[in-house]
N, C-alpha and C. Protein backbone atom coordinates (compact mmCIF):
# COMPACT_ATOMS: atom_id res chain seq x y z
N UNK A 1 -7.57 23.04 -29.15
CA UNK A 1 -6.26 22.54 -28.75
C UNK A 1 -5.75 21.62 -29.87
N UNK A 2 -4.29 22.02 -30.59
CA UNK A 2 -3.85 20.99 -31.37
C UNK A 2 -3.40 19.87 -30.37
N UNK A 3 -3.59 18.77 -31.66
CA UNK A 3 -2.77 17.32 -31.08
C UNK A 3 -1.38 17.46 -30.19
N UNK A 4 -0.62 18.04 -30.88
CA UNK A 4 0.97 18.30 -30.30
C UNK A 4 0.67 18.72 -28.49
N UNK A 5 -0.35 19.63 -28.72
CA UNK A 5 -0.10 20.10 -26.93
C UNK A 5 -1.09 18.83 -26.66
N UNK A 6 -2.11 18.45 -26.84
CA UNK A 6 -2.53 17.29 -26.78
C UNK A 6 -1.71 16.53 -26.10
N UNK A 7 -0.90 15.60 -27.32
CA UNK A 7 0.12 14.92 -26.97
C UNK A 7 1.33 15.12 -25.32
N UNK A 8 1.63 16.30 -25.94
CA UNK A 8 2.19 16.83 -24.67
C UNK A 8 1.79 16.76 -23.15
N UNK A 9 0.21 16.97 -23.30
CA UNK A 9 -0.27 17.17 -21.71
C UNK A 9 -0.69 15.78 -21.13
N UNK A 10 -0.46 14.63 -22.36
CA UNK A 10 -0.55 13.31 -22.01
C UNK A 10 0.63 12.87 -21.26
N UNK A 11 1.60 13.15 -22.07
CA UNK A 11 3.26 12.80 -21.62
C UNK A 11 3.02 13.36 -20.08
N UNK A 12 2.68 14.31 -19.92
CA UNK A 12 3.24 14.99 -18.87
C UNK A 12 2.32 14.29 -17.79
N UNK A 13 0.82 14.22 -18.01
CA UNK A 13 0.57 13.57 -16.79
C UNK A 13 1.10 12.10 -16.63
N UNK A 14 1.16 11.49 -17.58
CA UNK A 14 1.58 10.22 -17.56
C UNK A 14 3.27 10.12 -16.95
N UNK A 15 3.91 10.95 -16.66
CA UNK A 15 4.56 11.48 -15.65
C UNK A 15 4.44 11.62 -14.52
N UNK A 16 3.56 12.06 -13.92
CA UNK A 16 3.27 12.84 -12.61
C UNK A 16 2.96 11.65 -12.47
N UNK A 17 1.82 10.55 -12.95
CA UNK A 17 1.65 9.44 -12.72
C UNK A 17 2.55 8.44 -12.09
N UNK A 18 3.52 7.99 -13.00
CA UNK A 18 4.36 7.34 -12.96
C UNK A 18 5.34 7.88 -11.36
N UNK A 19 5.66 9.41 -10.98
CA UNK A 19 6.39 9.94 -10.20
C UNK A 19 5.22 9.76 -8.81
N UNK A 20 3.96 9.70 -9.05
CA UNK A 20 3.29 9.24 -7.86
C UNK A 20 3.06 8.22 -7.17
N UNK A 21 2.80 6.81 -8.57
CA UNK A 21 3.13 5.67 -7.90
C UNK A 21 4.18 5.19 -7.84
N UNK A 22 5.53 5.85 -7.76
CA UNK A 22 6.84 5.24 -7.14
C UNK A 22 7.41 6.13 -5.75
N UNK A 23 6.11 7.30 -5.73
CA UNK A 23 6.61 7.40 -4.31
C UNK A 23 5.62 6.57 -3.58
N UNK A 24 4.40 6.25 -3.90
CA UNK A 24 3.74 5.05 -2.85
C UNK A 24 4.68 4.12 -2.75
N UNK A 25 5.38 3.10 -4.06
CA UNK A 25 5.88 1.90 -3.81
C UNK A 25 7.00 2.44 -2.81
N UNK A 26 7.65 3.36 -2.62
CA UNK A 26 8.75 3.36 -2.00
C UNK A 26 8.34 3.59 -0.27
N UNK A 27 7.06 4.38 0.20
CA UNK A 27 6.63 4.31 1.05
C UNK A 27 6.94 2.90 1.99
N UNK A 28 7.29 3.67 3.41
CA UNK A 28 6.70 2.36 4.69
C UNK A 28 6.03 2.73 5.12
N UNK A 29 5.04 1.14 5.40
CA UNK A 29 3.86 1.15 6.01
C UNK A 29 3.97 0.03 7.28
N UNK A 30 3.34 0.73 8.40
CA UNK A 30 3.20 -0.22 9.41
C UNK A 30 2.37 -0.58 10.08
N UNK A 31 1.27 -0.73 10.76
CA UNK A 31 0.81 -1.56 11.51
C UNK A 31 0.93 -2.55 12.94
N UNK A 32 0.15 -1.89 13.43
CA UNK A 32 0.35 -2.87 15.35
C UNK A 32 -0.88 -3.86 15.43
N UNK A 33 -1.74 -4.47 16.24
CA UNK A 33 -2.30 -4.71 16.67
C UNK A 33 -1.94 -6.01 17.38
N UNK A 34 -2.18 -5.99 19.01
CA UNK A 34 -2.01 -6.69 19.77
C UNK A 34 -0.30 -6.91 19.85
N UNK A 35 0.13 -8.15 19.90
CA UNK A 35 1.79 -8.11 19.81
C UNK A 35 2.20 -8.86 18.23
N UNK A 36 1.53 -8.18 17.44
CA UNK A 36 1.92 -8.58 15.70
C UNK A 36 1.65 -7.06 15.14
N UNK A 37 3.95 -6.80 14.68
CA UNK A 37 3.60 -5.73 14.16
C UNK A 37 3.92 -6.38 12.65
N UNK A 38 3.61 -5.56 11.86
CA UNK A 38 4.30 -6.38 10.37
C UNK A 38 4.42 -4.46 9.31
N UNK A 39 5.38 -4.70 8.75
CA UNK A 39 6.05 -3.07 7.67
C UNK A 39 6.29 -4.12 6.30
N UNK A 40 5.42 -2.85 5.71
CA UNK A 40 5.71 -3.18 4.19
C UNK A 40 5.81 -2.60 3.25
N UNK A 41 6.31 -2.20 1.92
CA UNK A 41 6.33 -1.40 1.49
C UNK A 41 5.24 -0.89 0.74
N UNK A 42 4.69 0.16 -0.35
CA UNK A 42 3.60 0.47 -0.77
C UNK A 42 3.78 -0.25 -2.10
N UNK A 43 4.17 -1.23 -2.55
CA UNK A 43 4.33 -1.94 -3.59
C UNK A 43 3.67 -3.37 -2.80
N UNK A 44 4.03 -3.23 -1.99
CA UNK A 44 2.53 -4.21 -0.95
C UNK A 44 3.18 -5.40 -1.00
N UNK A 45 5.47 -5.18 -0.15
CA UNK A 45 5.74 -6.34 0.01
C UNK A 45 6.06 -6.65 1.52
N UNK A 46 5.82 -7.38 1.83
CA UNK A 46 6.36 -7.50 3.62
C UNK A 46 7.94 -7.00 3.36
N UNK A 47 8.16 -6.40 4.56
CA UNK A 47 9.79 -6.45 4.74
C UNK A 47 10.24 -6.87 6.41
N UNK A 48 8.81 -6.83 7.14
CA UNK A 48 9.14 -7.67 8.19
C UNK A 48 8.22 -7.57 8.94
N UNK A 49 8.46 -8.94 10.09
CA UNK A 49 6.88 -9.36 10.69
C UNK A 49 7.80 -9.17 12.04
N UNK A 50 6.93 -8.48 12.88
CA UNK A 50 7.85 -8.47 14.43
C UNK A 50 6.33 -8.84 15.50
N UNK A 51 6.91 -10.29 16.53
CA UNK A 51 6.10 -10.54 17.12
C UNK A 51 6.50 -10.54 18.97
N UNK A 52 5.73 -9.76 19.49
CA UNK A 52 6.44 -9.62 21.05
C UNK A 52 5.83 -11.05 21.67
N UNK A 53 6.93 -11.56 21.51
CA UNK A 53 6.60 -13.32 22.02
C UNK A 53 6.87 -12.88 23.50
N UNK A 54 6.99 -12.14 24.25
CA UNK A 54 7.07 -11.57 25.73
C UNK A 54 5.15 -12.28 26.41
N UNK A 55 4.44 -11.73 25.34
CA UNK A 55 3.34 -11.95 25.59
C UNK A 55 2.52 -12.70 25.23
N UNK A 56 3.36 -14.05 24.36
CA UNK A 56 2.63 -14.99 23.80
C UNK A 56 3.01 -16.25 24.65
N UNK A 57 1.64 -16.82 24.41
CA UNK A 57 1.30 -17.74 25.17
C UNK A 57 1.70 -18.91 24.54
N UNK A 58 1.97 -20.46 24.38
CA UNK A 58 2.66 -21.24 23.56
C UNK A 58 1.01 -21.70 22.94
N UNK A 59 -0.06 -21.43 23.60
CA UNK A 59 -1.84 -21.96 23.06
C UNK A 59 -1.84 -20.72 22.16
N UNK A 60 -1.61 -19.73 21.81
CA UNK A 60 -1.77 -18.53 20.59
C UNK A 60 -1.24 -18.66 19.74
N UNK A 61 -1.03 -19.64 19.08
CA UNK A 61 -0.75 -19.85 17.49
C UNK A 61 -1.72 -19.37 16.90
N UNK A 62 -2.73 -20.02 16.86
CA UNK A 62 -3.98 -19.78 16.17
C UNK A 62 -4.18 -18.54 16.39
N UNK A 63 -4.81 -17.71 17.09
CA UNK A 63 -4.65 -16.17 17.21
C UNK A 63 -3.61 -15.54 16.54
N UNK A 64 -2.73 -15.60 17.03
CA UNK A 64 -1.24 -15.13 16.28
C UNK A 64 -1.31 -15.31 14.78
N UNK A 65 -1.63 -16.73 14.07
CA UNK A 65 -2.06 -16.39 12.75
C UNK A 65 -2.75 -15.97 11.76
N UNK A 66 -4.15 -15.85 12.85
CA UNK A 66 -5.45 -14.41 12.78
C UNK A 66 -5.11 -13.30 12.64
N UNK A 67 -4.15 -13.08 13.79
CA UNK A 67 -3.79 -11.16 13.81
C UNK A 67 -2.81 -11.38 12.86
N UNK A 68 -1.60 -12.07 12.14
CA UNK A 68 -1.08 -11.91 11.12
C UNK A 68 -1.68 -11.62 9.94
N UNK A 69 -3.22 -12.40 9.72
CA UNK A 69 -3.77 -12.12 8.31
C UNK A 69 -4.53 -10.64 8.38
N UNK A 70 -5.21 -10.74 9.40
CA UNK A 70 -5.57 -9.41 10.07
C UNK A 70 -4.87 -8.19 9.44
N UNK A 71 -3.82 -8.09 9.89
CA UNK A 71 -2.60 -7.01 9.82
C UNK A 71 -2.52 -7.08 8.58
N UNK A 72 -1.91 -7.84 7.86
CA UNK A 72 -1.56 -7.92 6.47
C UNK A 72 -3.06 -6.88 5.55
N UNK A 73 -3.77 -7.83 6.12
CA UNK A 73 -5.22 -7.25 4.97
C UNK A 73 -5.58 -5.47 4.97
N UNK A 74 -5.10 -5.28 6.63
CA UNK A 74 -5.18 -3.92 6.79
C UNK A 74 -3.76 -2.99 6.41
N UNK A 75 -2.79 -3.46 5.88
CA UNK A 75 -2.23 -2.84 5.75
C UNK A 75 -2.29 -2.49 4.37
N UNK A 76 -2.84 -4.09 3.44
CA UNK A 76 -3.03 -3.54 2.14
C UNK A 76 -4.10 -2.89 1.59
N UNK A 77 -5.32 -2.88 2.63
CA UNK A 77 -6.22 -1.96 2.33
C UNK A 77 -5.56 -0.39 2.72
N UNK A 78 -5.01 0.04 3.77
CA UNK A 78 -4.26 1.13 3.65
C UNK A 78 -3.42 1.44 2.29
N UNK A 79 -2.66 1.07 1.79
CA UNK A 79 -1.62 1.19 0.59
C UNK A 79 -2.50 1.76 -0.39
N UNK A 80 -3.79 0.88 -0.53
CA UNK A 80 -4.57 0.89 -1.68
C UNK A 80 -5.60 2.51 -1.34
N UNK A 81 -5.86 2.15 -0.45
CA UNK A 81 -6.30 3.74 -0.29
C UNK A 81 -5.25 4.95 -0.44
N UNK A 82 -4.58 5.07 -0.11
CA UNK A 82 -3.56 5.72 -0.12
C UNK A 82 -3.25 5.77 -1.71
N UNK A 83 -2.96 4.81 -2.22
CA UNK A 83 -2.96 4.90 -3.89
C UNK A 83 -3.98 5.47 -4.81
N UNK A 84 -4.93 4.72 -4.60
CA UNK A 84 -6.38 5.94 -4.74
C UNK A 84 -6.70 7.42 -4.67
N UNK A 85 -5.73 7.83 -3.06
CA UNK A 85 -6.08 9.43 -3.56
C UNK A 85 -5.38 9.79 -4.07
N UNK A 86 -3.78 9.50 -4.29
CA UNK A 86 -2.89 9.89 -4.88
C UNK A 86 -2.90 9.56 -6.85
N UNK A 87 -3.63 8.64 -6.87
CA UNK A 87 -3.43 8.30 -8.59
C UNK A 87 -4.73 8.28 -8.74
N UNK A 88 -6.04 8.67 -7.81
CA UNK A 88 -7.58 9.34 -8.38
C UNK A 88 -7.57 10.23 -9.63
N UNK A 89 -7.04 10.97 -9.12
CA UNK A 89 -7.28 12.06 -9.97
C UNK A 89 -6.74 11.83 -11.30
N UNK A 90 -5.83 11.04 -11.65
CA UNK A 90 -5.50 10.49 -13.06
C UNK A 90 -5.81 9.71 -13.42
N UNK A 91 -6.78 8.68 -12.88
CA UNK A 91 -7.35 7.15 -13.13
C UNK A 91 -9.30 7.85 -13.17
N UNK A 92 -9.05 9.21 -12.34
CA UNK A 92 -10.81 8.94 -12.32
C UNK A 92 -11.54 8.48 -12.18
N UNK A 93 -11.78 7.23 -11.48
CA UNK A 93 -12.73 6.52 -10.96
C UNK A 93 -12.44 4.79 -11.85
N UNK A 94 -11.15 5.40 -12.53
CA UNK A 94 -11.37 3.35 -13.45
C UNK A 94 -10.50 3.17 -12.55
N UNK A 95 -11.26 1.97 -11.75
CA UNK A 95 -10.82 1.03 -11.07
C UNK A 95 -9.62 -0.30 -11.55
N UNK A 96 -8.81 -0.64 -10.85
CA UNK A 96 -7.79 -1.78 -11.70
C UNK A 96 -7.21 -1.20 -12.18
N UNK A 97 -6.11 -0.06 -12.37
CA UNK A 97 -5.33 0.55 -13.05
C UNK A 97 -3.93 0.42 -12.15
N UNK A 98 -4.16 0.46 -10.86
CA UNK A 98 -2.75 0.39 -10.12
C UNK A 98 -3.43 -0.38 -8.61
C-alpha cells in the first residue's frame, strides 16, 4: 500500500470518527430512579433534573442528594459505554481518547 492511500484511509476514518462522536454528543440520555429523573446530553451535560416532589418527604434531602449523584454517575457511565462501542473500533482498546 502506498502512503497516498495510506494517507487517505487515515482521513477517512478519522472521519467516521469524528461523525460518531458527534452523534453520541448530540444524543439524549435519561435516567429514573425513585422520584429523581435527570437528561443529559452524550457530551455528558445535564440539561435537566426533574424531581416528583409529590413524593418527597421535607426529611429526604439527604436521599434526594444520594439518588441525584446516583443518577448522574449512572448516566455517565452509560454515555461512556455507549462511546466505547461506538469509537472501539477506532481507538482499539487505548483508553482516554474520548
Amino acid at each position: 500500500m502506498n502512503i497516498q492511500a495510506m494517507m487517505k484511509q487515515a482521513q477517512q476514518m478519522q472521519k467516521d470518527m469524528m461523525s460518531a462522536k458527534k452523534e453520541i454528543d448530540e444524543k439524549d440520555f435519561e435516567l429514573t430512579k425513585s422520584f429523581v429523573t435527570i437528561k443529559m446530553k452524550g457530551d455528558k451535560k445535564i440539561t435537566e433534573v426533574i424531581i416528583d416532589n409529590e413524593t418527597l418527604e421535607k426529611d429526604d434531602i439527604e436521599m434526594l442528594q444520594d439518588l441525584i449523584t446516583v443518577v448522574t454517575n449512572e448516566l455517565i457511565d452509560m454515555i461512556n459505554k455507549e462511546t466505547e462501542q461506538k469509537m472501539g473500533r477506532y481507538t482499539q482498546g487505548m483508553p482516554g481518547l474520548f
